[in-house]
N, C-alpha and C. Protein backbone atom coordinates (compact mmCIF):
# COMPACT_ATOMS: atom_id res chain seq x y z
N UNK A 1 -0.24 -35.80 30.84
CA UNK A 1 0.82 -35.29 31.68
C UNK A 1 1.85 -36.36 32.01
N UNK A 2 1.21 -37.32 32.24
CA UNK A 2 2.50 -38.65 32.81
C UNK A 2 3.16 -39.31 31.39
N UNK A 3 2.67 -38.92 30.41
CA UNK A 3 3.30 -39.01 29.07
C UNK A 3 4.32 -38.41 28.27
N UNK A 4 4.36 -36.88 29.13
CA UNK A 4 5.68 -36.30 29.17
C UNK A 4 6.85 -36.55 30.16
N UNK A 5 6.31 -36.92 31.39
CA UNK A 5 7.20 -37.72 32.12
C UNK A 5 8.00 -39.22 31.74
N UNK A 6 6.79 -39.95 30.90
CA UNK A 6 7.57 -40.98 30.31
C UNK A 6 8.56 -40.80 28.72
N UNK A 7 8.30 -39.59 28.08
CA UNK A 7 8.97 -39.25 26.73
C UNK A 7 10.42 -38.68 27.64
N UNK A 8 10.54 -38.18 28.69
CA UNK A 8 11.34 -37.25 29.31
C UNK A 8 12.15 -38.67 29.69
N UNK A 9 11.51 -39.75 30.45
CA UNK A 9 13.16 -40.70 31.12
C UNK A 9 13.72 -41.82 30.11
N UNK A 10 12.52 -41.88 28.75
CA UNK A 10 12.94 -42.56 28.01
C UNK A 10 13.93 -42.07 26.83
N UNK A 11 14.40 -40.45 26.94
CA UNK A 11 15.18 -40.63 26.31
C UNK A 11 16.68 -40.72 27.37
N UNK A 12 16.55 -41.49 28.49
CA UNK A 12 17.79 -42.21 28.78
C UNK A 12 17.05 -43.12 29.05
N UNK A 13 16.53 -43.89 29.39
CA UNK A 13 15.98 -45.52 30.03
C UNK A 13 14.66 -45.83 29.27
N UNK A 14 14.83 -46.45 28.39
CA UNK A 14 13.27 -47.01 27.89
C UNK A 14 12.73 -47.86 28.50
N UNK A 15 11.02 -47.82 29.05
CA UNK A 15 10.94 -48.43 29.97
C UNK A 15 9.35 -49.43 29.35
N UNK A 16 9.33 -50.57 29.88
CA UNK A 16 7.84 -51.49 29.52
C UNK A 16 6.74 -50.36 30.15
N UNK A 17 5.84 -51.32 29.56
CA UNK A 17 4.23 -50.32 30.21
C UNK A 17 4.08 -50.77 31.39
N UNK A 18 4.23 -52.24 31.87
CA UNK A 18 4.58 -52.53 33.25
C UNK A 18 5.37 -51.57 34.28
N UNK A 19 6.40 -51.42 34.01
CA UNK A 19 7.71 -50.39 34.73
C UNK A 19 7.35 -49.32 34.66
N UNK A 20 6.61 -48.84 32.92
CA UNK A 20 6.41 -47.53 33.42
C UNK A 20 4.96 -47.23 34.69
N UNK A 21 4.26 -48.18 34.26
CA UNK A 21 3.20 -47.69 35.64
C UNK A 21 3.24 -47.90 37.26
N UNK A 22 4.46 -48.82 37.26
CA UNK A 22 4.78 -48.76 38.68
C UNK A 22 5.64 -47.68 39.18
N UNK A 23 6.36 -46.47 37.81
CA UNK A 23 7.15 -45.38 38.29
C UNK A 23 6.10 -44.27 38.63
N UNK A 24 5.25 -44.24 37.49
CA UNK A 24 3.91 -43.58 37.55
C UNK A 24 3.39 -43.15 39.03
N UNK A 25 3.47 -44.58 39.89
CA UNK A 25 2.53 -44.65 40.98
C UNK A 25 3.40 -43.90 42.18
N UNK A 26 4.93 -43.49 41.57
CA UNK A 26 5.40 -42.92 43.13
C UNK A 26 5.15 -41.65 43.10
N UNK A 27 4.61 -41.10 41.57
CA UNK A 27 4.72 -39.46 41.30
C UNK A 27 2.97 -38.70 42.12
N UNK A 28 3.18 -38.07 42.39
CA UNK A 28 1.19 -36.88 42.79
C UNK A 28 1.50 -36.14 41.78
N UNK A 29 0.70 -35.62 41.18
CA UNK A 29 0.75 -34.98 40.63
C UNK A 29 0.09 -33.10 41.49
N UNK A 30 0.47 -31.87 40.88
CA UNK A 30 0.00 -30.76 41.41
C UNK A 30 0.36 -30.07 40.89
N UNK A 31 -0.62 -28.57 40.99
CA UNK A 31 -0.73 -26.99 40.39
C UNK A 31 -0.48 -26.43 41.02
N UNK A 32 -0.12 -25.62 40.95
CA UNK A 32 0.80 -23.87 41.98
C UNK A 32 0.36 -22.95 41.00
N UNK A 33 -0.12 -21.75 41.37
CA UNK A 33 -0.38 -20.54 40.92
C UNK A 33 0.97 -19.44 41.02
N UNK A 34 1.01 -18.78 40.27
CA UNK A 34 2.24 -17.86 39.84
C UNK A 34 2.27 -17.36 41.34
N UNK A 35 3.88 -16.85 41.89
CA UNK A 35 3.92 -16.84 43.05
C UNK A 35 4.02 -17.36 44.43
N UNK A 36 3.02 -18.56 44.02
CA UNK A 36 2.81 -19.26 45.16
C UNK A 36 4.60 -20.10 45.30
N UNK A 37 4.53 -20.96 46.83
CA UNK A 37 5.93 -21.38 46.36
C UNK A 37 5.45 -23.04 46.89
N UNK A 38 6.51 -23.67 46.38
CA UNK A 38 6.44 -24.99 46.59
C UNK A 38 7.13 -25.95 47.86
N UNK A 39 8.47 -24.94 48.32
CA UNK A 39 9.05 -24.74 48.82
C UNK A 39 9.57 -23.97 49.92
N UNK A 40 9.74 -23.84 51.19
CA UNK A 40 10.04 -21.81 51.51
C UNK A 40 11.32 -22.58 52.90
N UNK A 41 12.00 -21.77 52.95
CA UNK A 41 13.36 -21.86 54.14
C UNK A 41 12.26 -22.16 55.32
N UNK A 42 13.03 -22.83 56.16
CA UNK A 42 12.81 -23.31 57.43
C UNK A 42 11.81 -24.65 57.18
N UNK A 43 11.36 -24.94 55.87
CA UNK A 43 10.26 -26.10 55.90
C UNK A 43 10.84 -27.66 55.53
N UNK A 44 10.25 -28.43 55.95
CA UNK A 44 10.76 -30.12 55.20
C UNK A 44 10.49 -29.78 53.82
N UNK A 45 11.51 -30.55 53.10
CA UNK A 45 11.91 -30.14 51.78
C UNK A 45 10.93 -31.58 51.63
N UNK A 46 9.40 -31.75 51.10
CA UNK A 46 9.55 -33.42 50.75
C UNK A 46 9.22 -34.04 49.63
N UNK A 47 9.45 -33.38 48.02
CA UNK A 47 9.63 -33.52 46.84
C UNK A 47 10.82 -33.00 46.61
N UNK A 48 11.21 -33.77 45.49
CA UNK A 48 11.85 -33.34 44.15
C UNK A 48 10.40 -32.90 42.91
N UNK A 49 10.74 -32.13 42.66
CA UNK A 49 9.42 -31.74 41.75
C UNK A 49 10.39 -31.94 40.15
N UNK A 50 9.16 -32.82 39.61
CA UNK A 50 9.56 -32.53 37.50
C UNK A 50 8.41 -31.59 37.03
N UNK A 51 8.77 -30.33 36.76
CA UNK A 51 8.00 -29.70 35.96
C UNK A 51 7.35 -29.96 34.87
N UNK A 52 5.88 -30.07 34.77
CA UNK A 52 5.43 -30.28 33.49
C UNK A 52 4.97 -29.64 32.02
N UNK A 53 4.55 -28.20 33.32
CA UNK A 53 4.75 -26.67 32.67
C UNK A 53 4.83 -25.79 34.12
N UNK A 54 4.83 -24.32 32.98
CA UNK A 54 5.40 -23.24 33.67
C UNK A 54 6.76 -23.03 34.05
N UNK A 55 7.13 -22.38 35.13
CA UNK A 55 8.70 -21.74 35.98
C UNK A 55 8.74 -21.55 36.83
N UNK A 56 10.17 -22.32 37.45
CA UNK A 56 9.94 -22.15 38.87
C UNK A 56 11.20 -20.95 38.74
N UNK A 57 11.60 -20.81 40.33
CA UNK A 57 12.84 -20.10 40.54
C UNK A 57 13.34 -20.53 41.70
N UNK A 58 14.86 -21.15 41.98
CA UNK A 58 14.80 -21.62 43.45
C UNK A 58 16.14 -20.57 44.23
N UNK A 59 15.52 -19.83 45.26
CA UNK A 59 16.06 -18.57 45.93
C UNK A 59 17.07 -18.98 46.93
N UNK A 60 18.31 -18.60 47.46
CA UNK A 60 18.40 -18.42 48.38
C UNK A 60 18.58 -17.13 49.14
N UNK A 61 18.20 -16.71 50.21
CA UNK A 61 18.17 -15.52 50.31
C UNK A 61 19.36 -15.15 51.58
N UNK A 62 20.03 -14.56 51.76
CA UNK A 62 20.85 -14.32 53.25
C UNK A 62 20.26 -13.70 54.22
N UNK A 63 21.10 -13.69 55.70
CA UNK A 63 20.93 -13.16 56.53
C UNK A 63 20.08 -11.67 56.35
N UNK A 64 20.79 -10.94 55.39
CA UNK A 64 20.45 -9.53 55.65
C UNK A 64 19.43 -9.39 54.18
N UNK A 65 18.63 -10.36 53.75
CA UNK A 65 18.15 -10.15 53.04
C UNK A 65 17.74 -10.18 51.72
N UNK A 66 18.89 -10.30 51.39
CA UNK A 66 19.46 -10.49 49.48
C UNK A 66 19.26 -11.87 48.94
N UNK A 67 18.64 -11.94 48.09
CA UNK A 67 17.87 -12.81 47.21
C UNK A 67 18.83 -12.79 46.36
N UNK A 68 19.17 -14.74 46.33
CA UNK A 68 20.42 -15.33 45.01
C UNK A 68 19.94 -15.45 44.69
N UNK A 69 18.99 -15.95 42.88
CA UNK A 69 18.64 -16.98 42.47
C UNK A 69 19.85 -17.81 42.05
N UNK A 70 19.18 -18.57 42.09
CA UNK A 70 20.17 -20.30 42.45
C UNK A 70 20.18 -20.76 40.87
N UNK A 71 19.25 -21.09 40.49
CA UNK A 71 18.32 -21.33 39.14
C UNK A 71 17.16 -21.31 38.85
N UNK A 72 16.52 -21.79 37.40
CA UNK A 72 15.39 -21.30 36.66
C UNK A 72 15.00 -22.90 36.37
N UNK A 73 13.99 -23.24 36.75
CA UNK A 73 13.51 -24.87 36.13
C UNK A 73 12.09 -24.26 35.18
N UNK A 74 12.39 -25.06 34.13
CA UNK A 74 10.89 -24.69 33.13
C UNK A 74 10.44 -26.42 32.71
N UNK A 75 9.88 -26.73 31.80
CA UNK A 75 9.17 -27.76 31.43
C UNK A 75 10.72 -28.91 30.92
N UNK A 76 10.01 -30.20 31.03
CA UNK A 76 10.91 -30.85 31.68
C UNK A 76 12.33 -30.91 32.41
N UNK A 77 12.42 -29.72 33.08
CA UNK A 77 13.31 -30.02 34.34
C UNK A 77 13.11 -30.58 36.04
N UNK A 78 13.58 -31.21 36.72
CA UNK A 78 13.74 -30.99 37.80
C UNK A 78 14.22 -30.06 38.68
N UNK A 79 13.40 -29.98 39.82
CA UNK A 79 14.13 -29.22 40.98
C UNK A 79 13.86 -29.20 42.30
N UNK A 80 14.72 -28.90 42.70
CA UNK A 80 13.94 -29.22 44.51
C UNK A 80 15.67 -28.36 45.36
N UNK A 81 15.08 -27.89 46.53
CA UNK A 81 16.58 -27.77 47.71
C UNK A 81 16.81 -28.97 47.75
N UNK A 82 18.26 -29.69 47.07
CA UNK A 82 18.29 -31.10 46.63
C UNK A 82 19.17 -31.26 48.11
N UNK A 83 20.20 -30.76 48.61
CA UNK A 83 20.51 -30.78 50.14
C UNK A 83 19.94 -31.04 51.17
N UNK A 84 18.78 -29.98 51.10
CA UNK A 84 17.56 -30.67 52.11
C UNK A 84 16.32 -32.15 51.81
N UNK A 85 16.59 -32.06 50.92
CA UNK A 85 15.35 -33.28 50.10
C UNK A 85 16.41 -34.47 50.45
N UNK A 86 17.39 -34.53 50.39
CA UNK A 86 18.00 -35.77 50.54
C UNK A 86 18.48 -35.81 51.86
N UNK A 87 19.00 -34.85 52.96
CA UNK A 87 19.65 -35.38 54.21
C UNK A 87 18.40 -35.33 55.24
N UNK A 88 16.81 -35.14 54.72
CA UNK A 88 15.96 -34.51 55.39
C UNK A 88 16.30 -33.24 56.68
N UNK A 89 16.38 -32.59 55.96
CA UNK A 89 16.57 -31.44 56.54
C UNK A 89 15.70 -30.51 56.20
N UNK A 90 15.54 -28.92 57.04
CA UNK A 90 14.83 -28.17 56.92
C UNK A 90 15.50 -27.34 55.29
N UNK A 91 14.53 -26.64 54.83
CA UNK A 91 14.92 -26.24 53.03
C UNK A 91 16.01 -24.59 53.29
N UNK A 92 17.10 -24.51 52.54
CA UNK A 92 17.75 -23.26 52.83
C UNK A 92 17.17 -22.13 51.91
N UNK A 93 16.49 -23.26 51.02
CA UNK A 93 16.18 -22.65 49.83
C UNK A 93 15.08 -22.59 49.68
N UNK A 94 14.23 -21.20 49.15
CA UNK A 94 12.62 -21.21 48.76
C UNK A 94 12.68 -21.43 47.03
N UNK A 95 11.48 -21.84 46.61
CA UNK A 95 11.64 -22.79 45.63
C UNK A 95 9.99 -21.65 44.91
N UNK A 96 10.31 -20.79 44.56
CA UNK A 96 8.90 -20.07 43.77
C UNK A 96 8.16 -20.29 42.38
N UNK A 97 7.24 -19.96 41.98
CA UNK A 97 6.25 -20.00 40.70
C UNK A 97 6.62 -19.05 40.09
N UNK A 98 7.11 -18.71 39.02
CA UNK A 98 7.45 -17.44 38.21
C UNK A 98 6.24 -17.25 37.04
N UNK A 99 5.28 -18.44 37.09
CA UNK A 99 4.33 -18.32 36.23
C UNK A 99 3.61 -19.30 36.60
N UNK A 100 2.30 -19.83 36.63
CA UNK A 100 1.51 -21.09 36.87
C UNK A 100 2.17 -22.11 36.21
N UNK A 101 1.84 -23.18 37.38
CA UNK A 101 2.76 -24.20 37.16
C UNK A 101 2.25 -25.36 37.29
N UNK A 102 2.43 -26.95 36.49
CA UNK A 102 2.57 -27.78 36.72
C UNK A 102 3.17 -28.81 36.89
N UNK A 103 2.83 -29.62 38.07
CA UNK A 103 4.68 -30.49 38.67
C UNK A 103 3.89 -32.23 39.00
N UNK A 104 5.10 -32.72 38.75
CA UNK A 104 4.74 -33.74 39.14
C UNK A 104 5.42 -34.12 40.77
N UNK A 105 5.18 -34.29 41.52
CA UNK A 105 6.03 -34.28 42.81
C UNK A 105 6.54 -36.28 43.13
N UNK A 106 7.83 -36.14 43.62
CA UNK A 106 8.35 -37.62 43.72
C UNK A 106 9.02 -37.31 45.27
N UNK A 107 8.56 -38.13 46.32
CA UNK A 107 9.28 -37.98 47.83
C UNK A 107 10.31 -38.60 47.32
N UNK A 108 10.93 -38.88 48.23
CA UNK A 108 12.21 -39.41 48.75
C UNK A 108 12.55 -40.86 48.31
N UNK A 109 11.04 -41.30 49.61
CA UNK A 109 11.11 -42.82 49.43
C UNK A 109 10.58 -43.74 48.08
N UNK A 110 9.85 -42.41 47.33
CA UNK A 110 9.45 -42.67 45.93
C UNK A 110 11.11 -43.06 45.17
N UNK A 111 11.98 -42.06 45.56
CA UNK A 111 13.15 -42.05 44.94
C UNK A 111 13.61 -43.17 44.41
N UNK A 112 13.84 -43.53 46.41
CA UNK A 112 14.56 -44.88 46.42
C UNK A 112 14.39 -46.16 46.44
N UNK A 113 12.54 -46.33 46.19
CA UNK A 113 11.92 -47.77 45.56
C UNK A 113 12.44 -47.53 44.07
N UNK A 114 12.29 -46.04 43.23
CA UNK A 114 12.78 -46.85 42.25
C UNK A 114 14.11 -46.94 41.58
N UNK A 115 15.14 -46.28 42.62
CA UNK A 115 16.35 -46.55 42.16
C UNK A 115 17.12 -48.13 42.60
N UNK A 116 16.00 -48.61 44.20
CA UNK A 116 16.15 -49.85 44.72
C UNK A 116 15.64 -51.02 43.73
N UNK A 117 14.62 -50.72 42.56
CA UNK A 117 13.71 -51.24 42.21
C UNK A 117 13.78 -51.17 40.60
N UNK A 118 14.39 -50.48 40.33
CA UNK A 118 14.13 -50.69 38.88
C UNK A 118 15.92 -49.89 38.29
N UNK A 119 17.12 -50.97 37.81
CA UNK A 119 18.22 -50.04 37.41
C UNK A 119 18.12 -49.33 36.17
N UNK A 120 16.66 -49.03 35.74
CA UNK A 120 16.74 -48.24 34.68
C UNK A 120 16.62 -46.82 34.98
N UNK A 121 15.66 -47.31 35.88
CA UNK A 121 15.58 -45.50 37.08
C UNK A 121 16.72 -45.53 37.48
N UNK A 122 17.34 -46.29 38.53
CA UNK A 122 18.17 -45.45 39.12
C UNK A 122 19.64 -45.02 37.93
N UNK A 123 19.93 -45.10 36.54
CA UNK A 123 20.52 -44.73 35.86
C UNK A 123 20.18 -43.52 35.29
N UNK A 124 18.51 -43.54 34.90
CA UNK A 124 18.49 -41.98 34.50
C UNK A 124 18.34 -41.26 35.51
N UNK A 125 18.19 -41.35 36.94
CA UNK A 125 18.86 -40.40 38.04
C UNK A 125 20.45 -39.82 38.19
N UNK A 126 20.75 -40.80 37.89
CA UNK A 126 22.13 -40.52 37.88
C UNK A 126 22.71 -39.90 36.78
N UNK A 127 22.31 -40.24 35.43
CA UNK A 127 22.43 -39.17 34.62
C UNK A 127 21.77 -37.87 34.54
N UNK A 128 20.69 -37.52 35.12
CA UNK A 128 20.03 -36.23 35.16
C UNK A 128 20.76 -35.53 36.81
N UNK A 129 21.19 -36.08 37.20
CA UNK A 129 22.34 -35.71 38.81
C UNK A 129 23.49 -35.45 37.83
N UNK A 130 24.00 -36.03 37.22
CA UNK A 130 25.53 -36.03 36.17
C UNK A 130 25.50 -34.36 35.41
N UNK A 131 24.27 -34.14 34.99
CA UNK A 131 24.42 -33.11 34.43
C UNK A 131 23.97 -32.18 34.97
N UNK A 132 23.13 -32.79 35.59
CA UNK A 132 22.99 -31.24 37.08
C UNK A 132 24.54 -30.44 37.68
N UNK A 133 25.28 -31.39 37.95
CA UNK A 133 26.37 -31.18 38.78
C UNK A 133 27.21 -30.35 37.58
N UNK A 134 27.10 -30.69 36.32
CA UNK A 134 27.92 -30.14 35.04
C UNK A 134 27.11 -28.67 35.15
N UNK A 135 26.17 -28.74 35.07
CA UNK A 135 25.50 -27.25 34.87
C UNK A 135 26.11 -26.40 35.89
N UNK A 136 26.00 -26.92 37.31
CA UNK A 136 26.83 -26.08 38.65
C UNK A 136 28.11 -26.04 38.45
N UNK A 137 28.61 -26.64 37.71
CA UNK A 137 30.22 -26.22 37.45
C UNK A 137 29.92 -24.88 36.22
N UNK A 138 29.55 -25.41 35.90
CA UNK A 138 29.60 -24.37 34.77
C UNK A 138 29.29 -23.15 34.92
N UNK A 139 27.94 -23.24 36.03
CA UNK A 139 27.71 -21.55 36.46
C UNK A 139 28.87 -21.04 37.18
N UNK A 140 29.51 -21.55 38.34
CA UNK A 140 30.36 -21.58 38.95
C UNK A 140 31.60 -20.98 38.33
N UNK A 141 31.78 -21.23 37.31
CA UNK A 141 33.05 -20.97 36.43
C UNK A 141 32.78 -19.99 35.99
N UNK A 142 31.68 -19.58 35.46
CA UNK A 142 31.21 -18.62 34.42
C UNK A 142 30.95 -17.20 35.54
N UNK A 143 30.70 -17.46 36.42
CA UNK A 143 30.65 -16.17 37.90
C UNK A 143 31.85 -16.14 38.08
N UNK A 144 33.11 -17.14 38.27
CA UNK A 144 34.45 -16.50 38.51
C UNK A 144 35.04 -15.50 37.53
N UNK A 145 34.63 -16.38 36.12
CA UNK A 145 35.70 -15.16 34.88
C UNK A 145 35.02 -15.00 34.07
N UNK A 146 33.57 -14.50 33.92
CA UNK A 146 33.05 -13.89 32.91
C UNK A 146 32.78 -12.64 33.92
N UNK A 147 32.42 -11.51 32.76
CA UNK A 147 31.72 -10.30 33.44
C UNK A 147 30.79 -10.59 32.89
N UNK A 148 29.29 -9.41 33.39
CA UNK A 148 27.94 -9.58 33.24
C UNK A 148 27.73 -10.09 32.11
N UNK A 149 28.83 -9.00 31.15
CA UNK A 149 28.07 -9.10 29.70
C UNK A 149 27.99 -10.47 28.95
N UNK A 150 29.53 -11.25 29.41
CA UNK A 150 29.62 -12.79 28.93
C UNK A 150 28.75 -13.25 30.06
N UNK A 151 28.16 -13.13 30.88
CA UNK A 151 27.12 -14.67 31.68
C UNK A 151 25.87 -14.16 30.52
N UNK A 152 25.18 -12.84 30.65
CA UNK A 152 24.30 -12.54 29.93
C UNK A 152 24.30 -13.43 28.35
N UNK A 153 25.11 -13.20 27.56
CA UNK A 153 25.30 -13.70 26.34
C UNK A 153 25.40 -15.34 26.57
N UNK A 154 25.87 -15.84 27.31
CA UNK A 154 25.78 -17.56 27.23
C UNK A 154 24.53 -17.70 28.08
N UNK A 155 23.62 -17.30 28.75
CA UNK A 155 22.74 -17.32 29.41
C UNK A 155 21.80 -17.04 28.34
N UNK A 156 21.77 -16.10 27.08
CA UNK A 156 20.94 -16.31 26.06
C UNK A 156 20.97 -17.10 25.43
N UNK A 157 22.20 -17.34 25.00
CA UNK A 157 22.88 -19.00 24.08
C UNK A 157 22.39 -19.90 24.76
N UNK A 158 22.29 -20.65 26.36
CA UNK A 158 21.78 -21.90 26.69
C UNK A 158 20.75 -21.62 26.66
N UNK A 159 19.51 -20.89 26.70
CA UNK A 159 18.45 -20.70 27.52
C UNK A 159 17.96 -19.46 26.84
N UNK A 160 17.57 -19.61 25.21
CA UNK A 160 17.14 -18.42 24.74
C UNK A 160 15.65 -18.36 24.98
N UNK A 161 14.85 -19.47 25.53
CA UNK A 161 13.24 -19.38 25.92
C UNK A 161 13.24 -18.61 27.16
N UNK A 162 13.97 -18.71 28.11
CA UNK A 162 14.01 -17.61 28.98
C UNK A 162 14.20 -16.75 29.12
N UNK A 163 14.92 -16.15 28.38
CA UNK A 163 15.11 -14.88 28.90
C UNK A 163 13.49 -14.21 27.99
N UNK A 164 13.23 -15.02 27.27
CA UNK A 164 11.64 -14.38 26.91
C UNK A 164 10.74 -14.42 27.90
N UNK A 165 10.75 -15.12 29.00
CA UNK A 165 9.86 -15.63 30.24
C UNK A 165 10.04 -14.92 31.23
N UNK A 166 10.94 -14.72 31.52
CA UNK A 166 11.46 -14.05 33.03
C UNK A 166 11.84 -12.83 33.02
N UNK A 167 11.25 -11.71 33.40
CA UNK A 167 11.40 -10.60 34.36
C UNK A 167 13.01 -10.41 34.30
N UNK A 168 13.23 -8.94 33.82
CA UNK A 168 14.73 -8.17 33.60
C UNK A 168 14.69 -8.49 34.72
N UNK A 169 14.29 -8.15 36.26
CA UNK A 169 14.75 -8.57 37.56
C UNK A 169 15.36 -9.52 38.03
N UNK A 170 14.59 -10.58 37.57
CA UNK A 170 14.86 -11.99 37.68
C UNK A 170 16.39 -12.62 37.44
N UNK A 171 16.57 -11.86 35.68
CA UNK A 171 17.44 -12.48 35.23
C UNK A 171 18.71 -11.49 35.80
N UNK A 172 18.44 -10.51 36.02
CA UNK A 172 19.87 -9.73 36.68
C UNK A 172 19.72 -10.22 38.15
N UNK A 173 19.10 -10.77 38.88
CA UNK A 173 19.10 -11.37 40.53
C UNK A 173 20.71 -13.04 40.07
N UNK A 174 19.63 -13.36 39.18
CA UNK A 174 20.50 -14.39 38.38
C UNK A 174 21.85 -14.73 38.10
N UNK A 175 21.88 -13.19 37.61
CA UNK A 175 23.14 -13.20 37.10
C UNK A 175 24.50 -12.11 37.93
N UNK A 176 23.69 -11.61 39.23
CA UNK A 176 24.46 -11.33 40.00
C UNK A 176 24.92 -9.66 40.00
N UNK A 177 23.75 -9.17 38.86
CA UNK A 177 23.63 -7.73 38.81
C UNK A 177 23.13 -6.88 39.06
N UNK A 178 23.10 -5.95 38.66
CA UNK A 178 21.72 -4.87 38.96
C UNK A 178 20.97 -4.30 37.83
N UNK A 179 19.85 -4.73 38.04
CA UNK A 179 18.46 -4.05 37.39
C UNK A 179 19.01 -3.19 36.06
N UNK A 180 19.79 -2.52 36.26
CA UNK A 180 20.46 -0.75 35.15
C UNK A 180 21.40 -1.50 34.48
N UNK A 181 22.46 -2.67 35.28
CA UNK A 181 23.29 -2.97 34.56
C UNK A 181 22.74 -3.84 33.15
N UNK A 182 21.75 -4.65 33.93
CA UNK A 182 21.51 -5.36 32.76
C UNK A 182 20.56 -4.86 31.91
N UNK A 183 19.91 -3.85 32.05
CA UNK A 183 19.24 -2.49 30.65
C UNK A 183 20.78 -2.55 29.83
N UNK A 184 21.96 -1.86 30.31
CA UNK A 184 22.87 -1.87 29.21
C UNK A 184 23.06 -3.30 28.47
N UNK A 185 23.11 -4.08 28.89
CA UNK A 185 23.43 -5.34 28.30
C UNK A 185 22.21 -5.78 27.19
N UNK A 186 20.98 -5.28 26.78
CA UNK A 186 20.16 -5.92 26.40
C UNK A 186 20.09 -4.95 25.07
């Protein structure tokens, strides 16, 4: 398991066997059962989780009820309510199992020994933050001027393992539709 974590930062930071076992030591490792959540609103956010397997889904839900999904993390991604994980704050966001899961969990202060501690970490943070922020533009853009049918179709194009994984529900919560709409689209 910590061998996909090290194939995962070395393809931005190659790291000694020294370095890599002192990054090793900030991660716990843990299992979640489908459903369960890792995460839920009102709680201390206190991982960033790297998936090792399975899917998460991270929700936000409103006042009156209605469930966004935010995004979909599968095997080597990160995720966490990154707002609350970093200003320590309570989570806005519930963070669910869409299938059994395994994560490696990194606090905070794990973070910042090794972005304090090693500039190879704190570079592939910053590049895996770099393209995080590219991906949120991009959804962002793609909800202003696509209709369903174009998010659907580039949502198969980036991410054709998912839509094999996840629940027609899921992916129309996703994509900001309804259940019927996205039967026509498929």
């Amino acid at each position: 398991m910590y061998r996909q974590l090290r194939d995962h930062i070395e393809k931005i930071s190659p790291l000694t066997d020294q370095e890599y076992d002192l990054v090793c030591a900030q991660f716990e490792y843990r299992k979640f059962r489908k459903h369960q959540y890792l995460t839920q609103v009102g709680e201390p956010v206190k991982y960033h989780y790297f998936v090792l397997s399975g899917l998460l889904k991270l929700v936000f839900t409103t006042e009156n009820g209605k469930q966004h999904i935010v995004s979909f993390a599968a095997e080597d991604w990160w995720e966490s309510d990154f707002y609350a994980f970093f200003t320590k704050t309570m989570a806005t966001m519930s963070l669910e199992c869409i299938e059994d899961t395994e994560v490696l969990c990194l606090s905070l202060d794990g973070y910042r020994y090794l972005c304090a501690t090693f500039h190879k970490m704190e570079h592939f943070f910053l590049e895996k933050a770099n393209y995080g922020f590219i991906g949120a533009q991009r959804r962002i853009i793609s909800s202003l001027t696509s209709d369903a049918k174009e998010r659907f179709e580039q949502l198969q194009k980036q991410y054709p393992f998912l839509i094999q994984r996840i629940p027609k529900s899921l992916i129309a919560a996703y994509l900001g539709v309804s259940r019927e709409t996205l039967s026509r689209l498929y």
